[in-house]
PDB file of N, CA and C in Angstrom:
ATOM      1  N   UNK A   1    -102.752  75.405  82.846  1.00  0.00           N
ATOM      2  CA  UNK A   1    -101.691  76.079  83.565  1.00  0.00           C
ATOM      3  C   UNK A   1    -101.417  77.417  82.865  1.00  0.00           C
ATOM      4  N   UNK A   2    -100.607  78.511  83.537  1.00  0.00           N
ATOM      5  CA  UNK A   2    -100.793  79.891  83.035  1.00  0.00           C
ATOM      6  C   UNK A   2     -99.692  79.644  82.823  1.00  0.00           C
ATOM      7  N   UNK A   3     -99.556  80.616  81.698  1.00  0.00           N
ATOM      8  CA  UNK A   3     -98.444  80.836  80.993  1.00  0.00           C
ATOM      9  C   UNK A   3     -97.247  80.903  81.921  1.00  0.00           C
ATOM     10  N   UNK A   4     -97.817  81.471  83.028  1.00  0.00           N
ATOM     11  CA  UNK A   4     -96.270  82.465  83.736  1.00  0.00           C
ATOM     12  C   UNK A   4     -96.152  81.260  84.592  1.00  0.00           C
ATOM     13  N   UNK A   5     -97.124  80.450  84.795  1.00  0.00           N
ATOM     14  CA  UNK A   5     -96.047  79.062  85.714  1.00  0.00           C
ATOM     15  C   UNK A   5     -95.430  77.934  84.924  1.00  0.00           C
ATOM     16  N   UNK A   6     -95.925  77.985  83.848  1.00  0.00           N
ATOM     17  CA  UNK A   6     -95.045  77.232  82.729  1.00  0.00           C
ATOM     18  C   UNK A   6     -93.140  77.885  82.660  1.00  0.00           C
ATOM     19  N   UNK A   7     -93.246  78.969  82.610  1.00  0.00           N
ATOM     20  CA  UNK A   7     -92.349  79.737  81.986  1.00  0.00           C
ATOM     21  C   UNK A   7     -91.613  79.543  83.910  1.00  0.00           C
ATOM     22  N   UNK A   8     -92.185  79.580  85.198  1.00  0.00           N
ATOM     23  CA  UNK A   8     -91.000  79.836  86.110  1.00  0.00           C
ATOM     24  C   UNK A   8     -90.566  78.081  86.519  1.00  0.00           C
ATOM     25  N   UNK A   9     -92.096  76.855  86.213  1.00  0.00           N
ATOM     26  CA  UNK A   9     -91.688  75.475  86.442  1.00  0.00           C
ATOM     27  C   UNK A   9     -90.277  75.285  85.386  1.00  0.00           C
ATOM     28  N   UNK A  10     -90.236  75.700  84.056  1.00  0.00           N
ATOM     29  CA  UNK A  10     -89.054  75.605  83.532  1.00  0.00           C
ATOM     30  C   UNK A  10     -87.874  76.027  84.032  1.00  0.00           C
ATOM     31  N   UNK A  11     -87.775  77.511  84.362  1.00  0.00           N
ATOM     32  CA  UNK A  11     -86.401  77.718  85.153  1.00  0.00           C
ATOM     33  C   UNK A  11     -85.923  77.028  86.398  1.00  0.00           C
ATOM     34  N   UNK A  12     -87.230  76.469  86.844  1.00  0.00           N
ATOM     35  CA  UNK A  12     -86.688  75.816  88.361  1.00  0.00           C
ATOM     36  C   UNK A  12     -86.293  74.377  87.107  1.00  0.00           C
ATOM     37  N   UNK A  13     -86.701  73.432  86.621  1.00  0.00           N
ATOM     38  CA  UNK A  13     -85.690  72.654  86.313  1.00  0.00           C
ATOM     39  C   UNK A  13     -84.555  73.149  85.676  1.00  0.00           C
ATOM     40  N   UNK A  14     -84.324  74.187  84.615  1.00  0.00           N
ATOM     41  CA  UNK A  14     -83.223  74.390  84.237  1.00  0.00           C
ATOM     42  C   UNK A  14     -82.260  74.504  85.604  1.00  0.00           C
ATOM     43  N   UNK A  15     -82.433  75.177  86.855  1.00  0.00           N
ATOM     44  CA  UNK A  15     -81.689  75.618  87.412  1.00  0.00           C
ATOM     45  C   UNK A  15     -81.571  74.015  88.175  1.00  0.00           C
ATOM     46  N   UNK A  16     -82.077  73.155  88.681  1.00  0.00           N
ATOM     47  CA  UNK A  16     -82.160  72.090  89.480  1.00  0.00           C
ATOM     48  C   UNK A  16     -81.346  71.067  88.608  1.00  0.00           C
ATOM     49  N   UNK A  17     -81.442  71.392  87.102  1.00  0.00           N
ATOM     50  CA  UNK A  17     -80.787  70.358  86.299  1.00  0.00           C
ATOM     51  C   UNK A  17     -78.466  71.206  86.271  1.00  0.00           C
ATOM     52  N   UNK A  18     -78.834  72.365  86.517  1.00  0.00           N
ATOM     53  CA  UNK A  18     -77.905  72.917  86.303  1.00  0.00           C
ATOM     54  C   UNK A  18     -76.690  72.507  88.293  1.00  0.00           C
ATOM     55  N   UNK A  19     -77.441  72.775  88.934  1.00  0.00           N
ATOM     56  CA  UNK A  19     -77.379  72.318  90.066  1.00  0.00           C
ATOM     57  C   UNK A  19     -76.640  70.991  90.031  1.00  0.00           C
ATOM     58  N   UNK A  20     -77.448  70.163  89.464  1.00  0.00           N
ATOM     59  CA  UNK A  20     -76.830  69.063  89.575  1.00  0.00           C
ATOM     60  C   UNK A  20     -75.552  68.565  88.608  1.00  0.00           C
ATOM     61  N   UNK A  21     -75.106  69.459  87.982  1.00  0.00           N
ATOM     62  CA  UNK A  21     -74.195  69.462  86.990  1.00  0.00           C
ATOM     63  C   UNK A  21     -73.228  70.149  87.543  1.00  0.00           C
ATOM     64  N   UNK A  22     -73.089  71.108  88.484  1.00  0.00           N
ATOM     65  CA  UNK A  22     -72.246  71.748  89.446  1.00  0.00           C
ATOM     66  C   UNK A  22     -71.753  73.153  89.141  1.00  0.00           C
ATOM     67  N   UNK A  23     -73.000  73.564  88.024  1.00  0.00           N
ATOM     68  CA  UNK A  23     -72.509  74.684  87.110  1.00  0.00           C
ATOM     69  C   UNK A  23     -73.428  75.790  87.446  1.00  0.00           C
ATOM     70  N   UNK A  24     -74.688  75.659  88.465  1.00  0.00           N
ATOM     71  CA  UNK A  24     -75.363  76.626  88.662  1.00  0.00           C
ATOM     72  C   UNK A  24     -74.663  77.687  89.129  1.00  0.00           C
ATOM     73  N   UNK A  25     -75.434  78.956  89.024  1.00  0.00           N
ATOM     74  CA  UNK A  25     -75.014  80.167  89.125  1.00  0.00           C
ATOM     75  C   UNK A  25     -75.107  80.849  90.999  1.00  0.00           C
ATOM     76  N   UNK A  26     -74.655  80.602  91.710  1.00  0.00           N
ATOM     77  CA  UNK A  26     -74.575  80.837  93.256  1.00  0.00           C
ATOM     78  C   UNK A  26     -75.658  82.219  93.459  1.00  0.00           C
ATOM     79  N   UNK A  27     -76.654  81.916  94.488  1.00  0.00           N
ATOM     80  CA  UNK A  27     -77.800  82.684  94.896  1.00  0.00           C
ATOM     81  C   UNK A  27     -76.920  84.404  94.691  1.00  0.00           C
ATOM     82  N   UNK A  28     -77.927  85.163  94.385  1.00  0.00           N
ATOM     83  CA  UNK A  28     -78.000  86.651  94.876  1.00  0.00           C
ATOM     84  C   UNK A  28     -77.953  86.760  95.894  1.00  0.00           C
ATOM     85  N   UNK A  29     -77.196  87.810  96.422  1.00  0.00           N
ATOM     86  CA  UNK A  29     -77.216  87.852  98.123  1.00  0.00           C
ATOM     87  C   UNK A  29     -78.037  89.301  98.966  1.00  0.00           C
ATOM     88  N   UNK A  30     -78.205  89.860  97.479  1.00  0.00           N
ATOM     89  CA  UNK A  30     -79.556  90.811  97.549  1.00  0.00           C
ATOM     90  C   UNK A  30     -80.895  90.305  98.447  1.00  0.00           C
ATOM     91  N   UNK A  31     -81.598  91.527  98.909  1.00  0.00           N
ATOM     92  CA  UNK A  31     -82.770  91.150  99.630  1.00  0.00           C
ATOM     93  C   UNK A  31     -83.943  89.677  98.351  1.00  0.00           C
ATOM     94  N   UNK A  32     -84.454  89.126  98.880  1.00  0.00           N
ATOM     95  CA  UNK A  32     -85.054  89.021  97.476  1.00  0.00           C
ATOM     96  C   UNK A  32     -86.297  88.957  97.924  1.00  0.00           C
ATOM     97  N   UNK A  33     -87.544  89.417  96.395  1.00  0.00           N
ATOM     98  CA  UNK A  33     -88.817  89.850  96.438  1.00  0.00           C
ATOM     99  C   UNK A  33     -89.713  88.856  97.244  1.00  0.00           C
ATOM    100  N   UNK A  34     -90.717  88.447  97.922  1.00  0.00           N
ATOM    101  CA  UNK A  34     -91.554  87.737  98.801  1.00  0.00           C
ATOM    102  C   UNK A  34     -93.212  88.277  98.077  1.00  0.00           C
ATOM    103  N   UNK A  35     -93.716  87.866  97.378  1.00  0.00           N
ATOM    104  CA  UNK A  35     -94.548  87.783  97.206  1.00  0.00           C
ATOM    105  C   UNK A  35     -96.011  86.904  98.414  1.00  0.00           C
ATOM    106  N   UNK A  36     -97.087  88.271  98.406  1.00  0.00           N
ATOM    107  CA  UNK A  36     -97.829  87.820  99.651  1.00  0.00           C
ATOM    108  C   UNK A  36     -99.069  86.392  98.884  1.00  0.00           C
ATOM    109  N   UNK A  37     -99.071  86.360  97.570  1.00  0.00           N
ATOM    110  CA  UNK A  37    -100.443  86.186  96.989  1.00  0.00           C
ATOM    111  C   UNK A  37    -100.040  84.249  96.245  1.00  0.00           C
ATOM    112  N   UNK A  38     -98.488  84.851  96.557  1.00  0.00           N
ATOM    113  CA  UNK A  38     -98.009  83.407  95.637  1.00  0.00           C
ATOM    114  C   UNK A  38     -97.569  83.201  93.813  1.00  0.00           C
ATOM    115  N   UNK A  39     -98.412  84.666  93.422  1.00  0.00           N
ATOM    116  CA  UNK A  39     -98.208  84.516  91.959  1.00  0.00           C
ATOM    117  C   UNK A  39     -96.921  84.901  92.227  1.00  0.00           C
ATOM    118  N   UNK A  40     -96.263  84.758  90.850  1.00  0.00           N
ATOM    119  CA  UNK A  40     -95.393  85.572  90.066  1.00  0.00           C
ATOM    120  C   UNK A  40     -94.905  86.861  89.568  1.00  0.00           C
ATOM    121  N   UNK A  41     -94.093  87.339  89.780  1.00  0.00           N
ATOM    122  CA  UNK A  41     -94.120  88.892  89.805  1.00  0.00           C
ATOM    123  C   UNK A  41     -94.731  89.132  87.935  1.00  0.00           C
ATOM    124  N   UNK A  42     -94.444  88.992  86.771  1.00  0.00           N
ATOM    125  CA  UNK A  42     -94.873  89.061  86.188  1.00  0.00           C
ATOM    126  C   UNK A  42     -96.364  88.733  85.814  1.00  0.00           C
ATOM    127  N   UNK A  43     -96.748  87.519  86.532  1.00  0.00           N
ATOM    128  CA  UNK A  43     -98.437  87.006  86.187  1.00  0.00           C
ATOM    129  C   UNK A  43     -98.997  88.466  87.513  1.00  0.00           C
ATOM    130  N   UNK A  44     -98.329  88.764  88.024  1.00  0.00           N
ATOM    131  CA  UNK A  44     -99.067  90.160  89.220  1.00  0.00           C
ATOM    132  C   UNK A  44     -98.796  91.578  88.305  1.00  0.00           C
ATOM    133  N   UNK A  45     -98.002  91.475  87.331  1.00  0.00           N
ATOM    134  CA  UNK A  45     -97.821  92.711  86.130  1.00  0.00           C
ATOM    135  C   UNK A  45     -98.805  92.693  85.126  1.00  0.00           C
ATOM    136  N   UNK A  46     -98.583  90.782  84.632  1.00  0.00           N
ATOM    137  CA  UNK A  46    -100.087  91.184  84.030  1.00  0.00           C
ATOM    138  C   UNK A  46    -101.650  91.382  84.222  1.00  0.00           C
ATOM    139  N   UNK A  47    -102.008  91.125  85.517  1.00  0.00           N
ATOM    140  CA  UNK A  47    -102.636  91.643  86.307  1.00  0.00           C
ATOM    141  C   UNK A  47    -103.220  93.128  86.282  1.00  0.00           C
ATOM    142  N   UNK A  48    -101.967  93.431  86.433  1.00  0.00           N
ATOM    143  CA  UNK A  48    -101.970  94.907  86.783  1.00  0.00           C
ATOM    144  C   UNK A  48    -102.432  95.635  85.615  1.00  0.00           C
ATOM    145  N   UNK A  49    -102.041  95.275  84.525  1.00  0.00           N
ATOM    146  CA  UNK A  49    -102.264  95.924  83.131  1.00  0.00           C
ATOM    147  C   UNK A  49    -103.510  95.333  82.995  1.00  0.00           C
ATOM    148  N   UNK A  50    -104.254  94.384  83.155  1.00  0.00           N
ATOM    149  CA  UNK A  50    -106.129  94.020  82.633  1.00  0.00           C
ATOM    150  C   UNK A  50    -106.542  95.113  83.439  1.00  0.00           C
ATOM    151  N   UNK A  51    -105.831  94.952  84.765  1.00  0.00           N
ATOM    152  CA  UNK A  51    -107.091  95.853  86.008  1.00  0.00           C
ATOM    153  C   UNK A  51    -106.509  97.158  85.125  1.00  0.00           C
ATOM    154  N   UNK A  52    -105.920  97.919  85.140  1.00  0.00           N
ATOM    155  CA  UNK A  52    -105.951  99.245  84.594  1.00  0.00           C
ATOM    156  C   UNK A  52    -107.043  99.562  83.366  1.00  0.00           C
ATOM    157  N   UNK A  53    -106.683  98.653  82.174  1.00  0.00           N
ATOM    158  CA  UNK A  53    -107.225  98.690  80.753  1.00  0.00           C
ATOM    159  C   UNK A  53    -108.725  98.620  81.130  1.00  0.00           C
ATOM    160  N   UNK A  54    -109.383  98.062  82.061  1.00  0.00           N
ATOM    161  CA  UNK A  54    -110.831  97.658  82.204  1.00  0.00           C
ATOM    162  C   UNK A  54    -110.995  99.087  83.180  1.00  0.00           C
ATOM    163  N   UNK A  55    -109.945  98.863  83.885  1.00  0.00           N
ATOM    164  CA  UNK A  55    -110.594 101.083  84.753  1.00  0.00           C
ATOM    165  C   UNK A  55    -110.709 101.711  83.619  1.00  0.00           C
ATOM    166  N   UNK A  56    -109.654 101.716  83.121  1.00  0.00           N
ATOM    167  CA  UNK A  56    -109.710 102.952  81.879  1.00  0.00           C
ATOM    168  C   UNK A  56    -111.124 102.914  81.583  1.00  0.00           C
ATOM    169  N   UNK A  57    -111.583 102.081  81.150  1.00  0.00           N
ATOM    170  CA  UNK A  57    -113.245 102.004  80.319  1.00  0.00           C
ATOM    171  C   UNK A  57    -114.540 102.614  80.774  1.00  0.00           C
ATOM    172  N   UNK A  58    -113.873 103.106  82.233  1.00  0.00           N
ATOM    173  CA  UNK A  58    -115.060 103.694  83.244  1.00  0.00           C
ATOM    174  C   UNK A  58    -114.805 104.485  83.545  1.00  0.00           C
ATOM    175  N   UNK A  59    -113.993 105.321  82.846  1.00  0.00           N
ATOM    176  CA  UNK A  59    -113.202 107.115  83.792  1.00  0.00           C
ATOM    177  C   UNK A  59    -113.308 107.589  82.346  1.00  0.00           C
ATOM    178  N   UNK A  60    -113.357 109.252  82.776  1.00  0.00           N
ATOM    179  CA  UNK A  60    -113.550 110.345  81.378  1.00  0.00           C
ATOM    180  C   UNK A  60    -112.030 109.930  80.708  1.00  0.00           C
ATOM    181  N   UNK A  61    -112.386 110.821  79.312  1.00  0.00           N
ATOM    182  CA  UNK A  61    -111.658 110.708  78.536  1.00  0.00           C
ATOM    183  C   UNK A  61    -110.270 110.896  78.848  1.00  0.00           C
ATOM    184  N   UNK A  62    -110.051 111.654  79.944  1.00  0.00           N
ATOM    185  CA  UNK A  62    -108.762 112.494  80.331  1.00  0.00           C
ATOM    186  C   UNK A  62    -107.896 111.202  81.334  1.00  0.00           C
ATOM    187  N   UNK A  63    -108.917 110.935  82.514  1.00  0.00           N
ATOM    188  CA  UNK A  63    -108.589 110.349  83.117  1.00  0.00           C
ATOM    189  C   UNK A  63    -107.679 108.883  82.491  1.00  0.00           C
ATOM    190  N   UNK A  64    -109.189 108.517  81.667  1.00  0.00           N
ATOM    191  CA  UNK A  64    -108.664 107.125  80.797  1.00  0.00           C
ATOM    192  C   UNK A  64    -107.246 106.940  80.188  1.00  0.00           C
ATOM    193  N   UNK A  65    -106.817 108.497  80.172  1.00  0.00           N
ATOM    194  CA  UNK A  65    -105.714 108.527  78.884  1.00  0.00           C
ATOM    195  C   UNK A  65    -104.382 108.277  80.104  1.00  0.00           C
ATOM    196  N   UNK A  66    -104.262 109.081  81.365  1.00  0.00           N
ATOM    197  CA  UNK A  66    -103.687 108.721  81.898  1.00  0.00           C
ATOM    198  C   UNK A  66    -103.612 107.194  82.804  1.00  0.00           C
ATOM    199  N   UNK A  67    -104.582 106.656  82.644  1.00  0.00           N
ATOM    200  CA  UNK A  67    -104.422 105.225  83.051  1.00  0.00           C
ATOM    201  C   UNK A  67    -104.084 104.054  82.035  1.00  0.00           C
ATOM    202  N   UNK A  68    -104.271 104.591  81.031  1.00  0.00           N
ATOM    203  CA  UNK A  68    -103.569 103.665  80.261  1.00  0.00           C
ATOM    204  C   UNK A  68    -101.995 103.755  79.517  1.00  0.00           C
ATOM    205  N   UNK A  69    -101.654 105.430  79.995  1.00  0.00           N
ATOM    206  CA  UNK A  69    -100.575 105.329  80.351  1.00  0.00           C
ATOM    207  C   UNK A  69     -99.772 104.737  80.771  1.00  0.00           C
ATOM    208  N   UNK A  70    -100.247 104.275  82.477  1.00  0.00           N
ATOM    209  CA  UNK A  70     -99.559 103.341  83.067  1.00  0.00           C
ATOM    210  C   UNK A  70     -99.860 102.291  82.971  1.00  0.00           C
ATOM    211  N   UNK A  71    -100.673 101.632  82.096  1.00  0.00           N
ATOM    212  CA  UNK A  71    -100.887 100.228  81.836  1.00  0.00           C
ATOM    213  C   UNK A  71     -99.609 100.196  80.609  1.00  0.00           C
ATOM    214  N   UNK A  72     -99.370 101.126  80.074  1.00  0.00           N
ATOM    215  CA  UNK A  72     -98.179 100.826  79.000  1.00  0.00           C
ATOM    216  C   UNK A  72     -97.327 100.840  79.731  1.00  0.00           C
ATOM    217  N   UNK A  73     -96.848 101.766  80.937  1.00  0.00           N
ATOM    218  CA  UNK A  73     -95.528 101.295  81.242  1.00  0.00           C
ATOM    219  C   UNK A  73     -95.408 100.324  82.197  1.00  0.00           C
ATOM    220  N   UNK A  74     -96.306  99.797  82.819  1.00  0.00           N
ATOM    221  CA  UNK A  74     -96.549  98.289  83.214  1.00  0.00           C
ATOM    222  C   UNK A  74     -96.064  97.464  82.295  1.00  0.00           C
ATOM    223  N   UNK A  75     -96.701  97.839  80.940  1.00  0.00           N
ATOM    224  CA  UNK A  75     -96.144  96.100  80.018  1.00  0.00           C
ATOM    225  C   UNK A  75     -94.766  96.277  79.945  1.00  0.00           C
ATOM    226  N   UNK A  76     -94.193  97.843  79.786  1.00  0.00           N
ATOM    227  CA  UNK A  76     -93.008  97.974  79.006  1.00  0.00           C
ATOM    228  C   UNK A  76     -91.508  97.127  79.925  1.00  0.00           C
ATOM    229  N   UNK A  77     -92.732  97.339  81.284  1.00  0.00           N
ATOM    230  CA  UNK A  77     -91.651  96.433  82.498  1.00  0.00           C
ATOM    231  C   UNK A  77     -91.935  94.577  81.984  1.00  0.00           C
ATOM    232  N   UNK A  78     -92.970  94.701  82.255  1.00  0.00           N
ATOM    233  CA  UNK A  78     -93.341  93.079  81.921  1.00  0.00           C
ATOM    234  C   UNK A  78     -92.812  92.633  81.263  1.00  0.00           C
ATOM    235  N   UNK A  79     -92.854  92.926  79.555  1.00  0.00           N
ATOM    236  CA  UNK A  79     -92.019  92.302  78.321  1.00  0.00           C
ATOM    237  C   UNK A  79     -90.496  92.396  78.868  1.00  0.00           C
ATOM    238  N   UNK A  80     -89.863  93.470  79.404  1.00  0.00           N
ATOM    239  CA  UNK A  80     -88.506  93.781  79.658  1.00  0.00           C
ATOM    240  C   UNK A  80     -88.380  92.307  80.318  1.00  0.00           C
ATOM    241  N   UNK A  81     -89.169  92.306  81.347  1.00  0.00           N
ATOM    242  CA  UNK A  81     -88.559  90.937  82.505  1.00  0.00           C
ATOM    243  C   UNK A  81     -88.762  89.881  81.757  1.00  0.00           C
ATOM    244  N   UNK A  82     -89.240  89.254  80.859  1.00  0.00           N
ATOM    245  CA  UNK A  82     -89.576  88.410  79.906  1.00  0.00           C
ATOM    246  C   UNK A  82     -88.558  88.161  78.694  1.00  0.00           C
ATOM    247  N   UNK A  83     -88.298  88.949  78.427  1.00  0.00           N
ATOM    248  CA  UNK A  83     -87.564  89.255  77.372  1.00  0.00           C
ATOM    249  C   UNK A  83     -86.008  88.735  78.019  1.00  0.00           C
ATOM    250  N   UNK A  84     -85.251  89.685  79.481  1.00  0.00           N
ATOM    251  CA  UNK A  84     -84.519  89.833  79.790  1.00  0.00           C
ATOM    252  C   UNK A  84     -84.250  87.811  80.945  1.00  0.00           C
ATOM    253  N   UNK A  85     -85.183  87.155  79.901  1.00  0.00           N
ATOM    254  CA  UNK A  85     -85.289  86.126  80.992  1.00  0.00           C
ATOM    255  C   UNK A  85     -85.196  84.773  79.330  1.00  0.00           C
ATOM    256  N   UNK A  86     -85.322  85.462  78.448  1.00  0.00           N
ATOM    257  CA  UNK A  86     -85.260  84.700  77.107  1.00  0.00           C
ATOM    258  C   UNK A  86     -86.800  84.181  76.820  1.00  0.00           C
ATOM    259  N   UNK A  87     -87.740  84.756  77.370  1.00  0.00           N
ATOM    260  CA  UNK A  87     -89.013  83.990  77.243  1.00  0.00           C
ATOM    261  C   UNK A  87     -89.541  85.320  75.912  1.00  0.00           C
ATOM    262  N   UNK A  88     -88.675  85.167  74.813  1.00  0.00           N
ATOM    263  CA  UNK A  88     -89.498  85.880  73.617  1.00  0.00           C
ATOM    264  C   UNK A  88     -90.647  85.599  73.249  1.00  0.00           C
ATOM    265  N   UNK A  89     -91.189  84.440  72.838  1.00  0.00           N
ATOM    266  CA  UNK A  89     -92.002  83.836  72.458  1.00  0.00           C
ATOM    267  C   UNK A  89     -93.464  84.278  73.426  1.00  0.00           C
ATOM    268  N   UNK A  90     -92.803  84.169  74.753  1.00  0.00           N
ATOM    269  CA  UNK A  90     -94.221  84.264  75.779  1.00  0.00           C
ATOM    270  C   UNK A  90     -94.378  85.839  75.961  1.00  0.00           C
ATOM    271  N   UNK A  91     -92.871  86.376  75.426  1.00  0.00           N
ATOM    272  CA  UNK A  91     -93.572  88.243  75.726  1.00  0.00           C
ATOM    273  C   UNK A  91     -94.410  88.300  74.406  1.00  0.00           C
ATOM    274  N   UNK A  92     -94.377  87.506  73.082  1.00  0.00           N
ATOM    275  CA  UNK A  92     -94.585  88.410  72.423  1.00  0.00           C
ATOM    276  C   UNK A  92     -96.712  88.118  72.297  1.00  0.00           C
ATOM    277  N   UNK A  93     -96.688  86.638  73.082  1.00  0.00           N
ATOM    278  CA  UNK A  93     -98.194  86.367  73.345  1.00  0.00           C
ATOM    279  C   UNK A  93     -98.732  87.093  74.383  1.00  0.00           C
ATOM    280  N   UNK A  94     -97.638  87.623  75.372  1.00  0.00           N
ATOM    281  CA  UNK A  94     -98.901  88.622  76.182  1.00  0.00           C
ATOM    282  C   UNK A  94     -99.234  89.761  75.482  1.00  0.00           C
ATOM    283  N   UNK A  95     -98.384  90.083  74.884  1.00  0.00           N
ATOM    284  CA  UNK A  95     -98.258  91.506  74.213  1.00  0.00           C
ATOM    285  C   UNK A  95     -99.654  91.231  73.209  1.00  0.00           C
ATOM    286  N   UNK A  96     -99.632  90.324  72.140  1.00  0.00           N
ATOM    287  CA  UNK A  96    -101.019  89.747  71.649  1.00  0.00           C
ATOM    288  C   UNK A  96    -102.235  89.888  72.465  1.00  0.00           C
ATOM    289  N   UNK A  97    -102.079  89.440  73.889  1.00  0.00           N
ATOM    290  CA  UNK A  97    -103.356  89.080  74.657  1.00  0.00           C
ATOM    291  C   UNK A  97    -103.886  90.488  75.503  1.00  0.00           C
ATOM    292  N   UNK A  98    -102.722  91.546  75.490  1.00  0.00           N
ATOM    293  CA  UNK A  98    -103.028  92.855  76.200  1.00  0.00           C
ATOM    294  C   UNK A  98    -103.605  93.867  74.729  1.00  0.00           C
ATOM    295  N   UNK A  99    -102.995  93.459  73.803  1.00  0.00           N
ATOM    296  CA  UNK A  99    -103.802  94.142  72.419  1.00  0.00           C
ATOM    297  C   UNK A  99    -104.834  94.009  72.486  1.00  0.00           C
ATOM    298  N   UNK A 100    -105.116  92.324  72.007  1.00  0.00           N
ATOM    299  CA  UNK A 100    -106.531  92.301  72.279  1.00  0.00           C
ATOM    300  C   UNK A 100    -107.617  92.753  73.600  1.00  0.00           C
ATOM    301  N   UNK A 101    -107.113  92.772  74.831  1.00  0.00           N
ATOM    302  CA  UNK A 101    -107.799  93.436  75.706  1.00  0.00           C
ATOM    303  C   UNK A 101    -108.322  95.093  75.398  1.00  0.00           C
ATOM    304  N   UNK A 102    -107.269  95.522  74.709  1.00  0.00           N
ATOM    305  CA  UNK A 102    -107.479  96.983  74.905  1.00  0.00           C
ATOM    306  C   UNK A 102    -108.213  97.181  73.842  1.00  0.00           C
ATOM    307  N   UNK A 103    -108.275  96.544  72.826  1.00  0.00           N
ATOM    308  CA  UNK A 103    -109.366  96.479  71.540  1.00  0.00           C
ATOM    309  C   UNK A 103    -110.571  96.152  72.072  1.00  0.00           C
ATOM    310  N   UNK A 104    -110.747  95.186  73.553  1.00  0.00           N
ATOM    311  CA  UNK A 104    -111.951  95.203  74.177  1.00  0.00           C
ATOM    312  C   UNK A 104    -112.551  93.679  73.413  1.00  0.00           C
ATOM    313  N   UNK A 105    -111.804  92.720  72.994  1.00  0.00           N
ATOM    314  CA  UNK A 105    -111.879  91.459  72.489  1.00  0.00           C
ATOM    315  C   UNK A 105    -111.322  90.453  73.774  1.00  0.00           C
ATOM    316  N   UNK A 106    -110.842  90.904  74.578  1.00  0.00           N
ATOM    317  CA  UNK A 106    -110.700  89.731  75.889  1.00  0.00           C
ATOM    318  C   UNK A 106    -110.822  90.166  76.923  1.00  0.00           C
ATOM    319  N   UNK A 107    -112.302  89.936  77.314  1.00  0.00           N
ATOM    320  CA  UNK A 107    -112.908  90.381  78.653  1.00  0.00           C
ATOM    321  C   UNK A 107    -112.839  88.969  79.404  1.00  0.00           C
TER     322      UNK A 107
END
């Protein structure tokens, strides 16, 4: 199982256990996100940051520099939502697993 469905199967029991305790926190009444693919908005961030880091590897020097640009500010969102969700532990292993990508050690 991937990390990122470990990390959302937990909040659905926290919240289902919280639910039943009568203490959950009442829905957002904001639009909310619909994902077409089924992942996770974060497992589709980290996504986003392999597919960039592996373009980078095939565009000139210039180009590369600006695509991995935005593969940094991809993570800088990712860890944020992670972080801002108490999952320290799991930002600080992607952050490990996107190092090693960009070192070119996890293809």
């Amino acid at each position: 199982m991937h990390a990122f469905d470990i990390l959302a199967e937990a909040k659905m029991r926290q919240w289902e256990k919280e639910k039943k305790e009568g203490v959950a926190k009442p829905a957002r009444s904001g639009p909310s996100l619909s994902l077409e693919s089924g992942d996770s908005l974060e497992k589709q961030l980290f996504a986003d940051i392999r597919r960039l880091i592996r373009r980078s590897r095939l565009e000139t020097p210039q180009a590369s520099r600006a695509t991995l640009k935005e593969a940094e500010r991809v993570q800088v969102q990712l860890s944020a939502r992670l972080e801002k969700a108490g999952a320290y532990h799991l930002s600080r292993h992607v952050a490990d697993r996107i190092r090693a990508l960009r070192e070119g050690a996890d293809e």
